[in-house]
C-alpha atoms as a PDB file:
ATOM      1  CA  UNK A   1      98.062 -19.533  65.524  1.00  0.00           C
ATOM      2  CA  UNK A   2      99.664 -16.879  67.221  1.00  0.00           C
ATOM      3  CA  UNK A   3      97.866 -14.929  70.342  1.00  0.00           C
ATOM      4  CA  UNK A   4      99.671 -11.707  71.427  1.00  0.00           C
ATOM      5  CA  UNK A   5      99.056 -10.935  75.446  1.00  0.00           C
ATOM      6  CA  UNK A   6      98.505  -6.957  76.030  1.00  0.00           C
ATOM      7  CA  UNK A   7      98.948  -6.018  80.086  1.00  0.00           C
ATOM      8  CA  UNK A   8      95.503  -6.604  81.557  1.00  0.00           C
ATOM      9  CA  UNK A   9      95.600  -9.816  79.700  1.00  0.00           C
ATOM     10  CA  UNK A  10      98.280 -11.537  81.988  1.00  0.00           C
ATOM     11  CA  UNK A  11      96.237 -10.492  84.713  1.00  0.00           C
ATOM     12  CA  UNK A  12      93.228 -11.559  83.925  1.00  0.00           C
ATOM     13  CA  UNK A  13      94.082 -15.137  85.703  1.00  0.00           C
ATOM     14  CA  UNK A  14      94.585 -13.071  88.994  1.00  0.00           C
ATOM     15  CA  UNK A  15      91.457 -10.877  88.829  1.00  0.00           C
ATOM     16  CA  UNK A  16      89.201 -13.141  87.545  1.00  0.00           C
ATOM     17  CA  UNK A  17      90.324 -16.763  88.361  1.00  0.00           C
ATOM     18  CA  UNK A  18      90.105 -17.515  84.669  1.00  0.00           C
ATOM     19  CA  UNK A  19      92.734 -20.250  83.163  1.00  0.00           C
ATOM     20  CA  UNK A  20      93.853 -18.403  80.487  1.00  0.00           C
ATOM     21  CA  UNK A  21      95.968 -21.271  78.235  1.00  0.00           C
ATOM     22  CA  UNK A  22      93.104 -23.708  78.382  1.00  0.00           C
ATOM     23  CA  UNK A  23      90.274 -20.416  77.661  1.00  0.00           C
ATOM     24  CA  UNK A  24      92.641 -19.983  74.674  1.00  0.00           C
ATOM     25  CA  UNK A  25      93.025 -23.540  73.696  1.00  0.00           C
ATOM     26  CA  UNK A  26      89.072 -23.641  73.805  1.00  0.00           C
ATOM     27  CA  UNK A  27      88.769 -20.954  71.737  1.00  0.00           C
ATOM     28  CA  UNK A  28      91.609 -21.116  69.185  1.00  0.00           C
ATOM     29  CA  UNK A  29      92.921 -24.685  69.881  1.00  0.00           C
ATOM     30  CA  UNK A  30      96.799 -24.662  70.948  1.00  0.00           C
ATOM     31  CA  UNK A  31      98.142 -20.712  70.451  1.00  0.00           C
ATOM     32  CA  UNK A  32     101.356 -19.492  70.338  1.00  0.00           C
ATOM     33  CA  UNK A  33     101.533 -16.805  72.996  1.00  0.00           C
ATOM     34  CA  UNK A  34     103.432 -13.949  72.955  1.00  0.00           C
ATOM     35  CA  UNK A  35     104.154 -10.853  75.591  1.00  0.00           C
ATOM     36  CA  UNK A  36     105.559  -7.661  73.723  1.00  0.00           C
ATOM     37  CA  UNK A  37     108.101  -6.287  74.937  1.00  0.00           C
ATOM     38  CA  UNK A  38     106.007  -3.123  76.031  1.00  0.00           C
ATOM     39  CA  UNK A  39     104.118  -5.036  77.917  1.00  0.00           C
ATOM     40  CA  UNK A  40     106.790  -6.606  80.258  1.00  0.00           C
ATOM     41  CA  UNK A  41     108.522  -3.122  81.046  1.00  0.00           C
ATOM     42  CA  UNK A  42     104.879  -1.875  81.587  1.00  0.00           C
ATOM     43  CA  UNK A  43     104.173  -4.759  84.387  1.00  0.00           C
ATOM     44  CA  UNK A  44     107.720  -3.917  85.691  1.00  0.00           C
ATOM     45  CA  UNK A  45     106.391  -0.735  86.887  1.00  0.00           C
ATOM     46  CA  UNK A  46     103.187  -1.687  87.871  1.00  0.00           C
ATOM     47  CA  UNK A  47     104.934  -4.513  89.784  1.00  0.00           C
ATOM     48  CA  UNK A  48     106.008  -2.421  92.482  1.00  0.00           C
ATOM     49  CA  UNK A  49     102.600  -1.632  93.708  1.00  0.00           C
ATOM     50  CA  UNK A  50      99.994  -3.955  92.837  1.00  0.00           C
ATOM     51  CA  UNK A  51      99.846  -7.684  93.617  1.00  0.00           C
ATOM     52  CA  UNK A  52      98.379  -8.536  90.164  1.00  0.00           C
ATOM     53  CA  UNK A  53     100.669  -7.040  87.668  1.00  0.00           C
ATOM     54  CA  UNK A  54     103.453  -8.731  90.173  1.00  0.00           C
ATOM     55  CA  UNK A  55     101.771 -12.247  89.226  1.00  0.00           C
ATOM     56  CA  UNK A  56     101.306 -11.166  85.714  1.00  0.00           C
ATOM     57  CA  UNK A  57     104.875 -10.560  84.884  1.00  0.00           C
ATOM     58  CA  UNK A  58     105.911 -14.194  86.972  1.00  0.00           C
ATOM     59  CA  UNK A  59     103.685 -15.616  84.598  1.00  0.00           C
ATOM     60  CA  UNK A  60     104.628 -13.783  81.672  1.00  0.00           C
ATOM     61  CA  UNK A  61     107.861 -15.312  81.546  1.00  0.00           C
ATOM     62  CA  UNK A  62     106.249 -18.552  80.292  1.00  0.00           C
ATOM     63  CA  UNK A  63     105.775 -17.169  77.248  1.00  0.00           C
ATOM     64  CA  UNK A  64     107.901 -16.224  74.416  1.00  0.00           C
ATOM     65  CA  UNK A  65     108.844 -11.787  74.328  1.00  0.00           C
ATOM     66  CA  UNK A  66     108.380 -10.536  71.069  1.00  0.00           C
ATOM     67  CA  UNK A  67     110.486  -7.188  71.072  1.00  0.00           C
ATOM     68  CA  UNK A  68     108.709  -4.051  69.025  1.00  0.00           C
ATOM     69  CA  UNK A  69     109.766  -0.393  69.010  1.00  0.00           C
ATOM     70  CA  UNK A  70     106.929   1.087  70.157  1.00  0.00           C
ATOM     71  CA  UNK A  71     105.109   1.982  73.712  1.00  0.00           C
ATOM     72  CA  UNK A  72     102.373   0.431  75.444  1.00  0.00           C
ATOM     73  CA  UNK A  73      99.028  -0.305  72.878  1.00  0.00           C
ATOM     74  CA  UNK A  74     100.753   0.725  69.889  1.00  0.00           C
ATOM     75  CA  UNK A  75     103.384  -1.896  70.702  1.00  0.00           C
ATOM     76  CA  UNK A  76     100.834  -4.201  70.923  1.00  0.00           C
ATOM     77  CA  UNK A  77      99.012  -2.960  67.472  1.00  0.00           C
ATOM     78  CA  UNK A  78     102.688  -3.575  66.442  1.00  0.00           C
ATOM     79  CA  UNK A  79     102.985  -7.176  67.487  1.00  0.00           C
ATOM     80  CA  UNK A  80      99.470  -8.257  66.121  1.00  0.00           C
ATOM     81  CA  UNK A  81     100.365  -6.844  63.154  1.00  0.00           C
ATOM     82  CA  UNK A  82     103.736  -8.289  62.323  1.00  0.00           C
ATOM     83  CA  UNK A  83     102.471 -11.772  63.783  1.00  0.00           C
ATOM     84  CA  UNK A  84      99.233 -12.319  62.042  1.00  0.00           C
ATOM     85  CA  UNK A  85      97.880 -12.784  65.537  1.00  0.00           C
ATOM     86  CA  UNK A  86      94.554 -12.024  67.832  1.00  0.00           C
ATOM     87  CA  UNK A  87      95.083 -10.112  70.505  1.00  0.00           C
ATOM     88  CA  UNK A  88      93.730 -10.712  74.187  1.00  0.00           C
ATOM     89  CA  UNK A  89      92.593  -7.417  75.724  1.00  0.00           C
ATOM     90  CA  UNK A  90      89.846  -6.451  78.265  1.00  0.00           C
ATOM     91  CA  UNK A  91      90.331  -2.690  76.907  1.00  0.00           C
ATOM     92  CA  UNK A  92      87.280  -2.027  75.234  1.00  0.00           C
ATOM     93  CA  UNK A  93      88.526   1.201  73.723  1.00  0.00           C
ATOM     94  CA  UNK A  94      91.740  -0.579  72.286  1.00  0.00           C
ATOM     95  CA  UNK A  95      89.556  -3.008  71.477  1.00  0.00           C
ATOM     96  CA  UNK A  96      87.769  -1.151  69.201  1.00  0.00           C
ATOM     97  CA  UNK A  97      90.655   0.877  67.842  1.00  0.00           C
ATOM     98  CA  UNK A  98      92.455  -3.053  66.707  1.00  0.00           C
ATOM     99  CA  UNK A  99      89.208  -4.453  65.054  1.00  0.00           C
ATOM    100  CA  UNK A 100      88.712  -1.015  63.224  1.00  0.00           C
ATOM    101  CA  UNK A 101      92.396  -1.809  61.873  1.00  0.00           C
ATOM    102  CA  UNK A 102      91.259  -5.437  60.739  1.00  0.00           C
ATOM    103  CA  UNK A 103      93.285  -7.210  63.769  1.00  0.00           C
ATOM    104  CA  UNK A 104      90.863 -10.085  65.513  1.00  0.00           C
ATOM    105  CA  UNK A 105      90.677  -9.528  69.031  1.00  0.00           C
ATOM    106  CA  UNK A 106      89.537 -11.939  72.233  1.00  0.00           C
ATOM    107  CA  UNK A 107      87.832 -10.432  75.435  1.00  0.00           C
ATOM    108  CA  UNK A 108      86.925 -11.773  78.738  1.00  0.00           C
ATOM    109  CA  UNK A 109      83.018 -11.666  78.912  1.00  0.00           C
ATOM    110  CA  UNK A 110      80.965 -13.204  81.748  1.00  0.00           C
ATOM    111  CA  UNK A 111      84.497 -14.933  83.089  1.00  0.00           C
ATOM    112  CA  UNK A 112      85.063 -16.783  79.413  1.00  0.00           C
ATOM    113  CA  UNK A 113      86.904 -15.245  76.811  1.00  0.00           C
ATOM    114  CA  UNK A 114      85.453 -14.652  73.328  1.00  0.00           C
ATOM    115  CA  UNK A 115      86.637 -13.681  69.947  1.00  0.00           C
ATOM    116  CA  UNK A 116      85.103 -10.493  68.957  1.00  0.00           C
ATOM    117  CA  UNK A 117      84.859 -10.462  65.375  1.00  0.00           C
ATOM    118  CA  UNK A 118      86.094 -13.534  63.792  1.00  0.00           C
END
């Protein structure tokens, strides 16, 4: 099972003092996670100014980069795609746009996350 990470995911532990391996083990038992590439150069920037994307991208680095060719969601669309894989977002809109495609996504909801259309 693989679980690609968008941005907001990987800081989802900061802002909301979730554990997010063992709310994915719960919910999918042991994933394969997976940062796009995208997704680190995005938390680069946001690094410079904001404490949370500064943890995200330490923590990032546990997980394995998966590189893709394309910016920010689409490079994320990309990733679920070529992997097979859910996707954790708190994007609603995005959200939306990757189950409309057929991709199964995972949101945080009431500080648990949840697989939206499974």
């Amino acid at each position: 099972m693989i679980v690609v990470l968008d941005t907001n995911a990987l800081m989802m532990p900061f802002e909301f003092g979730i554990n997010l391996d063992m709310e994915l083990e719960r919910l999918v038992g042991a994933p394969r996670c997976v940062v796009p590439s995208c997704v680190v150069g995005e938390l680069r920037k946001l690094a410079r100014n904001n404490r949370y994307a500064k943890a995200a991208l330490a923590l990032s680095k546990k997980y394995d980069v998966i590189e893709v060719v394309l910016p920010g969601d689409r490079g994320v669309k990309e990733a679920a795609k070529r992997t097979g894989g859910y996707v954790v977002t708190n994007d609603r809109k995005f959200a939306e746009s990757l189950m409309a495609e057929g991709i199964k996504v995972i949101t945080l909801k009431n500080n648990h996350l949840v697989i939206e259309n499974d």
